[in-house]
N, C-alpha and C. Protein backbone atom coordinates (compact mmCIF):
# COMPACT_ATOMS: atom_id res chain seq x y z
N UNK A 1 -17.81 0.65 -5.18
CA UNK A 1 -17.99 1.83 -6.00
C UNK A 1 -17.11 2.96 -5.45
N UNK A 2 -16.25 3.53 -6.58
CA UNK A 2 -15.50 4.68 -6.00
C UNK A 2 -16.15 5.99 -6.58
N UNK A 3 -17.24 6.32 -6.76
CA UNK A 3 -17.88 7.16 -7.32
C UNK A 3 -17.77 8.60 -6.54
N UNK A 4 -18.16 8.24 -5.62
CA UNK A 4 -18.76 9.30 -4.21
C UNK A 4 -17.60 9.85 -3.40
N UNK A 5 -15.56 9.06 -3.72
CA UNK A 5 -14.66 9.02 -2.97
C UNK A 5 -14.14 10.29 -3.52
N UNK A 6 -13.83 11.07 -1.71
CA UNK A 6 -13.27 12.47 -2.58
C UNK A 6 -11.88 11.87 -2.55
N UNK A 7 -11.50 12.77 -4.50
CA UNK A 7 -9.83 12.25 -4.10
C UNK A 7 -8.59 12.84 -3.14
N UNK A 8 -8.89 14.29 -2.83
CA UNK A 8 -8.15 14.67 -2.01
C UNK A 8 -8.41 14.34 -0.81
N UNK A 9 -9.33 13.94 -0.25
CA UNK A 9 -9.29 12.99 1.03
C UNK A 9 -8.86 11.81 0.72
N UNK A 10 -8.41 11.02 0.09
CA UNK A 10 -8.59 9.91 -0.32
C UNK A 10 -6.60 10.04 -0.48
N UNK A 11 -6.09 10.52 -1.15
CA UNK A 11 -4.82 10.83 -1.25
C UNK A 11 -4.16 11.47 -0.05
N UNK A 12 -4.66 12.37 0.93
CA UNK A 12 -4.62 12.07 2.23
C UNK A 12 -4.37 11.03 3.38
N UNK A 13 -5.21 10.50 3.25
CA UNK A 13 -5.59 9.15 3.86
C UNK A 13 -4.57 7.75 3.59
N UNK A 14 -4.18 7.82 1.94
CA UNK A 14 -3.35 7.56 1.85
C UNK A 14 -1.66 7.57 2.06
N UNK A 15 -1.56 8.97 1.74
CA UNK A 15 -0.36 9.07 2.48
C UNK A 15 0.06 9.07 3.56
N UNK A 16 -0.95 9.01 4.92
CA UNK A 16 -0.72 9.19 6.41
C UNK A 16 -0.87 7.69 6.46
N UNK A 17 -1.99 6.33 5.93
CA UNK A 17 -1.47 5.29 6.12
C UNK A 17 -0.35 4.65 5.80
N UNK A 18 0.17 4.74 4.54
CA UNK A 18 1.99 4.75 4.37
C UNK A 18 2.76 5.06 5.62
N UNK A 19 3.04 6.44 6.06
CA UNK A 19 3.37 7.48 6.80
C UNK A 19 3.54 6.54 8.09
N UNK A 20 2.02 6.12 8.61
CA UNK A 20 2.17 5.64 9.80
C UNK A 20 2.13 4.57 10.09
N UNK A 21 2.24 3.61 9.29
CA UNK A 21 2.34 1.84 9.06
C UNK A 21 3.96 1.87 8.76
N UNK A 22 4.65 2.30 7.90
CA UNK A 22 6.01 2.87 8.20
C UNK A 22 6.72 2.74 9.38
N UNK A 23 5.90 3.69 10.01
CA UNK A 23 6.81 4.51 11.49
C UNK A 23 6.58 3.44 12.74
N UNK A 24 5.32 2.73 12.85
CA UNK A 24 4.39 1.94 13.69
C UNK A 24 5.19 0.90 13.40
N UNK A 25 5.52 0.09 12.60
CA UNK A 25 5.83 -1.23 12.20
C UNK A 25 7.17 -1.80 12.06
N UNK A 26 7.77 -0.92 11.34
CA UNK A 26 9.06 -1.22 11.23
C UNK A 26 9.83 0.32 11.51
N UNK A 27 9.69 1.72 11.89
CA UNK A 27 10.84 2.47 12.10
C UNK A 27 11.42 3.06 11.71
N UNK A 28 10.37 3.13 10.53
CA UNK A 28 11.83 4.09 9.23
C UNK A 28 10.56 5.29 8.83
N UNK A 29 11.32 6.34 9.02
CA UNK A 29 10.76 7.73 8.77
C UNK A 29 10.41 8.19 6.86
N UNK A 30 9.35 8.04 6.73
CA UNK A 30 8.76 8.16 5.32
C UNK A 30 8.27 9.63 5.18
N UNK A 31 8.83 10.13 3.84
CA UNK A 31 8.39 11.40 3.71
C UNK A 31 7.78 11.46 1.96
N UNK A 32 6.92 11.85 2.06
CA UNK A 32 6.53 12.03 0.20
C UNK A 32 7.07 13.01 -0.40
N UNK A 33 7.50 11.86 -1.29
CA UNK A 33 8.22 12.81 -2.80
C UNK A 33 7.72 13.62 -3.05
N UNK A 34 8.38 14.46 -4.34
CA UNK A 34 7.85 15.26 -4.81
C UNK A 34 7.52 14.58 -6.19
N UNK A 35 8.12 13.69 -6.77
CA UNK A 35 7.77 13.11 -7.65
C UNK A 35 7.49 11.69 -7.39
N UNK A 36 6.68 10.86 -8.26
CA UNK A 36 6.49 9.16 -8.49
C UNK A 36 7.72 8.61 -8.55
N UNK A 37 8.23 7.63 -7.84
CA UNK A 37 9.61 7.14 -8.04
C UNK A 37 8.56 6.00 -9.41
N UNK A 38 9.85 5.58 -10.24
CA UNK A 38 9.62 4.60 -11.18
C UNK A 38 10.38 3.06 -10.89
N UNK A 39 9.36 2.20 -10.18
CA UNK A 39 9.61 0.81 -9.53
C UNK A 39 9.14 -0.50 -10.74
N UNK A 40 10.09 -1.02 -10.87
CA UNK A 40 10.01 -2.21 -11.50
C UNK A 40 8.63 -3.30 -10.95
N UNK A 41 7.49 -3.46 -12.10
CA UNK A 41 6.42 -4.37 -11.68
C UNK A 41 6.87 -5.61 -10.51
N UNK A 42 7.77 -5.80 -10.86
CA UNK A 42 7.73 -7.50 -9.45
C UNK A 42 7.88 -6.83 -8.37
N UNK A 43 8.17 -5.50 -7.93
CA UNK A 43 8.14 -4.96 -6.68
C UNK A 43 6.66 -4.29 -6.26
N UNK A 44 5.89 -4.91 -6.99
CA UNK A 44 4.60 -4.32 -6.43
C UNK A 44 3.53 -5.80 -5.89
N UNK A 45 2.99 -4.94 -4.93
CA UNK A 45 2.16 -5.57 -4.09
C UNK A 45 0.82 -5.12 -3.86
N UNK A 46 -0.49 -6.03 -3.80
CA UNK A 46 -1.62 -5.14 -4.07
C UNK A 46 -2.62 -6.22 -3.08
N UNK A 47 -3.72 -5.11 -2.48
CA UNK A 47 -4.86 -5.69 -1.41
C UNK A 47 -6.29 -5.01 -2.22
N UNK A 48 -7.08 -6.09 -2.25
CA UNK A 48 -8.07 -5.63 -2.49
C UNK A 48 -9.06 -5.51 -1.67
N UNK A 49 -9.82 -4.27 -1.71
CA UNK A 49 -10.70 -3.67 -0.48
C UNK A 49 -11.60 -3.91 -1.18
N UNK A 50 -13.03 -4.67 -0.45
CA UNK A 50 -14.07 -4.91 -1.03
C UNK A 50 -15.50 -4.66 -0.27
N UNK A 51 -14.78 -3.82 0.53
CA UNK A 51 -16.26 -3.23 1.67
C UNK A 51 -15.70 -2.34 2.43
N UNK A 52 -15.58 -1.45 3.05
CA UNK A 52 -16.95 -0.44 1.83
C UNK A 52 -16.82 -0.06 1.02
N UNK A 53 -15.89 0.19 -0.14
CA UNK A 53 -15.68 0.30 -0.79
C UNK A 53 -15.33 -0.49 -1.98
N UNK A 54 -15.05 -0.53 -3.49
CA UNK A 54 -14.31 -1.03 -4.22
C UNK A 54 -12.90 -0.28 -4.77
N UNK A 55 -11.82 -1.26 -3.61
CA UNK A 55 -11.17 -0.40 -4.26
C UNK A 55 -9.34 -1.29 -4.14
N UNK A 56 -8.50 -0.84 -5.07
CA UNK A 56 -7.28 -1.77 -4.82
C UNK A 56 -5.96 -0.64 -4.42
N UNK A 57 -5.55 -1.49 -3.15
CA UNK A 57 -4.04 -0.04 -2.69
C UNK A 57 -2.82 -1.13 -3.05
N UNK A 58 -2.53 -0.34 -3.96
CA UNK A 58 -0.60 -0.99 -4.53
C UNK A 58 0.23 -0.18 -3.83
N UNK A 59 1.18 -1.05 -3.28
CA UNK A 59 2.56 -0.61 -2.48
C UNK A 59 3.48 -0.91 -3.35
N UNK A 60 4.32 -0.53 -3.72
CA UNK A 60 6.07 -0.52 -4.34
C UNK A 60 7.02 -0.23 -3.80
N UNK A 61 7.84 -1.07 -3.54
CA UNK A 61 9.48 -0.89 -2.75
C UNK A 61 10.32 -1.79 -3.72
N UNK A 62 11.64 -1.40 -3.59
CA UNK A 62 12.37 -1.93 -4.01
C UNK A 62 13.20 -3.18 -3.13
N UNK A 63 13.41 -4.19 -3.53
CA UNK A 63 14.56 -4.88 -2.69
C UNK A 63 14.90 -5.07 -1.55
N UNK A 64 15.70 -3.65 -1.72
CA UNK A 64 16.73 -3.06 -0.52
C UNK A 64 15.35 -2.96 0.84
N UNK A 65 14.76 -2.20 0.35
CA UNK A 65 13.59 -1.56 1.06
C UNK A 65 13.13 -2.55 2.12
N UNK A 66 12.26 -3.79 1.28
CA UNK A 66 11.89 -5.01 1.38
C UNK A 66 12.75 -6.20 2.44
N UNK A 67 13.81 -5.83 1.62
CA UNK A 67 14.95 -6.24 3.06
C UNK A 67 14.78 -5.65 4.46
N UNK A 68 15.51 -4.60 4.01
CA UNK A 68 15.00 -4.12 5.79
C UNK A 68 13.75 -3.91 6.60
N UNK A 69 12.71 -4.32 5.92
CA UNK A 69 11.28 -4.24 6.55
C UNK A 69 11.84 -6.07 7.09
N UNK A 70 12.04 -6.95 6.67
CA UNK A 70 12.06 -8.55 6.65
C UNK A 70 13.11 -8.43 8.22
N UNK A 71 14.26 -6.98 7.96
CA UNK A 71 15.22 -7.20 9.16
C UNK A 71 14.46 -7.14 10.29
N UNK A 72 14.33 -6.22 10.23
CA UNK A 72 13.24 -5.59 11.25
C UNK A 72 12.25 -6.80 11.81
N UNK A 73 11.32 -6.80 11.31
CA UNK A 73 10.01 -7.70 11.80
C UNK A 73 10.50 -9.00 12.20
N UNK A 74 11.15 -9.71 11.24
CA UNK A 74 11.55 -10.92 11.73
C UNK A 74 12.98 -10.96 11.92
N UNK A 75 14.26 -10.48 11.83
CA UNK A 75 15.47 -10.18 12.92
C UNK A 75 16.34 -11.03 11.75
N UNK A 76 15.78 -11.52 10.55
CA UNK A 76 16.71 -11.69 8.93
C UNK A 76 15.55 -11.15 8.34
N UNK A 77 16.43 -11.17 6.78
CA UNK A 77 16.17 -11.03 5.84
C UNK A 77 16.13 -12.37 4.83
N UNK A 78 15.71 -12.79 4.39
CA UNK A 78 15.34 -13.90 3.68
C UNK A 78 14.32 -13.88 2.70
N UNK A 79 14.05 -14.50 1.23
CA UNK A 79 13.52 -14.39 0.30
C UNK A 79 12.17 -14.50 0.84
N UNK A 80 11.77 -15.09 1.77
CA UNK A 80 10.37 -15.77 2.22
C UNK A 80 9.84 -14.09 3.67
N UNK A 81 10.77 -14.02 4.15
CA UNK A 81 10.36 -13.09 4.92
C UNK A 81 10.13 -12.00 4.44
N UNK A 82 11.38 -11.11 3.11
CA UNK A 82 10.75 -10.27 2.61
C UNK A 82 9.51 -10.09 1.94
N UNK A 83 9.02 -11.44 1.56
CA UNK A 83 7.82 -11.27 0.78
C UNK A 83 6.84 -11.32 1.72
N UNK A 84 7.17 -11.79 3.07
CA UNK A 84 5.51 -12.23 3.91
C UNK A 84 5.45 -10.63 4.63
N UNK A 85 6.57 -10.39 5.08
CA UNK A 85 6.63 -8.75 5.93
C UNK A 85 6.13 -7.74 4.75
N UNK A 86 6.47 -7.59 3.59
CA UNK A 86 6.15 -6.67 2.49
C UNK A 86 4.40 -6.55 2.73
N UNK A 87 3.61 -7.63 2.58
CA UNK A 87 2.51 -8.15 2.39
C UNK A 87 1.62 -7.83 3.72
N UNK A 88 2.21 -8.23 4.79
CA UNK A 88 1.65 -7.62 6.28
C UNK A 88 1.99 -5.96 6.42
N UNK A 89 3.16 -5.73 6.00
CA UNK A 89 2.55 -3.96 6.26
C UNK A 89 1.56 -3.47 5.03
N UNK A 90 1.63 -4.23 4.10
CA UNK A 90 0.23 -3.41 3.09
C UNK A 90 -1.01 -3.72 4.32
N UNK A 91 -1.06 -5.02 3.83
CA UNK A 91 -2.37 -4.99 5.19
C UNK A 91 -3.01 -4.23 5.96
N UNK A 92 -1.74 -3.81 6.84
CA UNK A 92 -1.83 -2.50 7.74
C UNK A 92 -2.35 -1.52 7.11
N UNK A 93 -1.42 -1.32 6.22
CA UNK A 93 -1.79 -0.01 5.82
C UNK A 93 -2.79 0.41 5.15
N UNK A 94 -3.18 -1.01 4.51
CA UNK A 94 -5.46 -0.98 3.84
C UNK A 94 -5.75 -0.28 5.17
N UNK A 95 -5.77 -1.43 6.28
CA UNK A 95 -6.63 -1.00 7.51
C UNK A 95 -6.55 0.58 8.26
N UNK A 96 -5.51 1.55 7.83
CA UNK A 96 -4.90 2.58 8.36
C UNK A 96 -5.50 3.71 7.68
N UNK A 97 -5.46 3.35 5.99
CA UNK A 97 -6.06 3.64 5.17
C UNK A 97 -7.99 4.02 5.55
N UNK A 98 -8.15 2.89 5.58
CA UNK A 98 -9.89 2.89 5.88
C UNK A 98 -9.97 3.59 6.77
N UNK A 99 -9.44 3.54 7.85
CA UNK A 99 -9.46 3.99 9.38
C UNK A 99 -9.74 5.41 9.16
N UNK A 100 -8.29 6.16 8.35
CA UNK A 100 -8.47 7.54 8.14
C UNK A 100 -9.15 8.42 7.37
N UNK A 101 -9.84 7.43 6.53
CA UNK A 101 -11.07 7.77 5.15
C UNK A 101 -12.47 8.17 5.62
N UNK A 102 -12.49 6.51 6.52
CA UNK A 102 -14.33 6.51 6.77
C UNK A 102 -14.17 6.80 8.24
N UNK A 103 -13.34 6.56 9.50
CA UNK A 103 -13.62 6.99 10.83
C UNK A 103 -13.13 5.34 11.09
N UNK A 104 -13.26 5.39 11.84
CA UNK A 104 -13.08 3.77 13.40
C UNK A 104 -14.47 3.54 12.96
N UNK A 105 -14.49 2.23 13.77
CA UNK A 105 -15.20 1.18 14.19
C UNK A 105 -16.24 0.85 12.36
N UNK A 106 -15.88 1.26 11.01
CA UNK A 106 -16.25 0.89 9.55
C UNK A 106 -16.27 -0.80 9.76
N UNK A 107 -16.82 -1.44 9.32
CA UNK A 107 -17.18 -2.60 8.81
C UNK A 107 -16.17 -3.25 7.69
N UNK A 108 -15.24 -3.48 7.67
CA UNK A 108 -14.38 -3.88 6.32
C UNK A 108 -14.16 -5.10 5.79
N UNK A 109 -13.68 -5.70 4.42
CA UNK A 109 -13.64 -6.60 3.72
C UNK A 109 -12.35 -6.25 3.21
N UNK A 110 -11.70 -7.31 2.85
CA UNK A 110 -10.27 -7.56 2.34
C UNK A 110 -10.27 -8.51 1.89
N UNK A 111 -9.39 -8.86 0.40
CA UNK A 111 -8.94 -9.70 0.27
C UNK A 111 -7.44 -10.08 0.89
N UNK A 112 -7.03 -11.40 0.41
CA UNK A 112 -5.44 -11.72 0.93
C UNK A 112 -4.77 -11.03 0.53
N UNK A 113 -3.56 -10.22 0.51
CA UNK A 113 -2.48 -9.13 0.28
C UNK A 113 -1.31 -9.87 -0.82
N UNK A 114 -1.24 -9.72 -2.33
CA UNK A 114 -0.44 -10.32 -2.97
C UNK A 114 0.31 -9.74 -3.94
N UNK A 115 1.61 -10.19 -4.67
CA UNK A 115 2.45 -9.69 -5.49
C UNK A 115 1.53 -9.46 -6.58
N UNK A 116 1.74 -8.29 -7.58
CA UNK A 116 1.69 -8.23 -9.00
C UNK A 116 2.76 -8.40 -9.82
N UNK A 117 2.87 -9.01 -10.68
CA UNK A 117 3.88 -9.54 -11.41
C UNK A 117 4.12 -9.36 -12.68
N UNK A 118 2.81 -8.75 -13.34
CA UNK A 118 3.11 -8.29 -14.52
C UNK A 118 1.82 -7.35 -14.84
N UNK A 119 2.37 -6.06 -15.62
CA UNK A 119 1.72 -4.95 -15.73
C UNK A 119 0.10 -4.83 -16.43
N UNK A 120 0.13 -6.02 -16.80
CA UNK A 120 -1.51 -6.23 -17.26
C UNK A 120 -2.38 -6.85 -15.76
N UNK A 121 -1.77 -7.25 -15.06
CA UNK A 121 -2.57 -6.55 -13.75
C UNK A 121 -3.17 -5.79 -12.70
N UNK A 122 -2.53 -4.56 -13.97
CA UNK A 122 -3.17 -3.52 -13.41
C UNK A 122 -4.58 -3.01 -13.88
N UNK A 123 -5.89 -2.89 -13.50
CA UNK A 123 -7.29 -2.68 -13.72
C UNK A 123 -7.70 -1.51 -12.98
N UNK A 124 -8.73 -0.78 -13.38
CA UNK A 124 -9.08 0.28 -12.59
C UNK A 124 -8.53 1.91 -12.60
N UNK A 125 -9.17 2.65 -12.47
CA UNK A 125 -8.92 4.04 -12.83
C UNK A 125 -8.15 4.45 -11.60
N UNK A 126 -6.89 5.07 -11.98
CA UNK A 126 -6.53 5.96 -10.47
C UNK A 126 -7.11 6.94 -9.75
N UNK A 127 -7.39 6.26 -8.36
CA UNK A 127 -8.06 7.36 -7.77
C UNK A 127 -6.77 8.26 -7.17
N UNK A 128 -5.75 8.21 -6.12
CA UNK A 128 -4.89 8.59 -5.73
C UNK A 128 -3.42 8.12 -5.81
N UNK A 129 -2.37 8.70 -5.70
CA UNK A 129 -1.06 8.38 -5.99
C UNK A 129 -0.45 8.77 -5.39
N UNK A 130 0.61 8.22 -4.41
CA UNK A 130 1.49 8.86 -3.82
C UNK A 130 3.59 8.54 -3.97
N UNK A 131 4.55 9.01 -4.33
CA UNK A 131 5.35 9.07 -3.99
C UNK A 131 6.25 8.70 -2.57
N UNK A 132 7.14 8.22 -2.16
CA UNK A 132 7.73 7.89 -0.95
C UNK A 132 9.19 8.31 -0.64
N UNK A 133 9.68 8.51 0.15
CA UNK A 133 11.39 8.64 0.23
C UNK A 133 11.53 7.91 1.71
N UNK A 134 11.74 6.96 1.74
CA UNK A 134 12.20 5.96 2.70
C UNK A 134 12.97 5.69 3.37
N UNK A 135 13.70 6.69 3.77
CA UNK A 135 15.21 6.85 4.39
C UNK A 135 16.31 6.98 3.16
N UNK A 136 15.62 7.44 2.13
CA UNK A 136 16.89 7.22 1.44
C UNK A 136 16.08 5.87 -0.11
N UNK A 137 15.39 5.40 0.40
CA UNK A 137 14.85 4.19 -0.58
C UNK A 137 13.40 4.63 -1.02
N UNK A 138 13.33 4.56 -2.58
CA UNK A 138 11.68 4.71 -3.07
C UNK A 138 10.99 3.80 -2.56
N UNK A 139 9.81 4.54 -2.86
CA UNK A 139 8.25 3.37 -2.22
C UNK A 139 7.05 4.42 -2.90
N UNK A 140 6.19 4.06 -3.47
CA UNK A 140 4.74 3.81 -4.08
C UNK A 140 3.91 3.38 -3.54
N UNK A 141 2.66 4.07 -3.63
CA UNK A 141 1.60 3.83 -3.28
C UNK A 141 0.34 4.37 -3.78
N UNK A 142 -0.68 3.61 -4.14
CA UNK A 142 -1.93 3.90 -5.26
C UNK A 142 -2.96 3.25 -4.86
N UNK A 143 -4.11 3.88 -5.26
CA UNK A 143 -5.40 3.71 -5.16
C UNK A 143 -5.96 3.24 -6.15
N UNK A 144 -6.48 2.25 -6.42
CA UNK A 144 -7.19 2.33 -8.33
C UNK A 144 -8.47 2.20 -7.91
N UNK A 145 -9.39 2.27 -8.45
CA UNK A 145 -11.15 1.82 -8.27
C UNK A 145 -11.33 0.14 -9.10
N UNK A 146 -11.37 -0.50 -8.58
CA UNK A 146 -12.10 -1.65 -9.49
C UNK A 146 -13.45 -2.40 -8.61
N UNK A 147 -13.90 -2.97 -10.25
CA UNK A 147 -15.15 -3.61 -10.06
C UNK A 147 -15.08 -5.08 -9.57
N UNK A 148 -15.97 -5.53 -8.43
CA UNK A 148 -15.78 -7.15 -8.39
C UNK A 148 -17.11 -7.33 -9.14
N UNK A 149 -17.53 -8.76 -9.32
CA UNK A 149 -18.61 -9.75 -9.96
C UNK A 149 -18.66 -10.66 -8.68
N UNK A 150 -19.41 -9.97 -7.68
CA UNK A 150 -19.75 -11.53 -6.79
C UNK A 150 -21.34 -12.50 -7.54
């Protein structure tokens, strides 16, 4: 339930996990736009948080971006690395996310970290939105609220 989530903490929280899963991981100094960059659906990537909260964080990079996160972590770039490195810094950045929302030591649930591929996978009301400037490269990042059915 995202009922009770303030959004300006919540858009906060978000942008400092970007911010510092960024800087922590791979090295590249992230600053928020002033505007939403506009990223083509196959460049998005999405984790679903399912304790304590309900809630889904989409990352967007482009390519280029994606590449050099793949240089970095694993020392190429390759179709398989950009997609597994893309996928491990969302990760992070759920966990960075929570961290800076609810405090340390929260109880959390995740699902596996995966591509969206086409725009009818997107569900859920926006809670927060953020913009990126990546050295030079866009990047996205969003909050939506959705419901599970366990």
């Amino acid at each position: 339930m995202t009922e009770n989530m303030d959004a300006e903490k919540a858009q906060a929280a978000l942008i400092t996990a970007v911010q510092t899963a960024m800087a922590d991981m791979v090295f590249i100094d992230t600053a928020k736009a002033d505007q939403s960059p506009s990223l083509e659906a196959e460049n998005r990537a999405a984790i679903d948080i399912l304790k304590p909260v309900s809630l889904r964080l989409e990352v967007a990079a482009g390519p280029k971006l994606r590449g050099r996160i793949a240089d970095i972590l694993f020392g190429e770039d390759s179709e398989w690395n950009r997609d597994d490195a893309f996928l491990e810094l969302l990760n992070v950045t759920a966990g960075i996310f929570l961290s800076e929302y609810y405090g340390p030591g929260m109880e959390v649930r995740l699902e596996l970290p995966r591509y969206l591929f086409m725009r009818d996978e997107e569900e859920g009301a926006a809670v927060a939105e953020a913009g990126f400037d990546a050295e030079g490269e866009p990047m996205l990042a969003a909050l939506r609220s959705i419901r599970y059915r366990y």
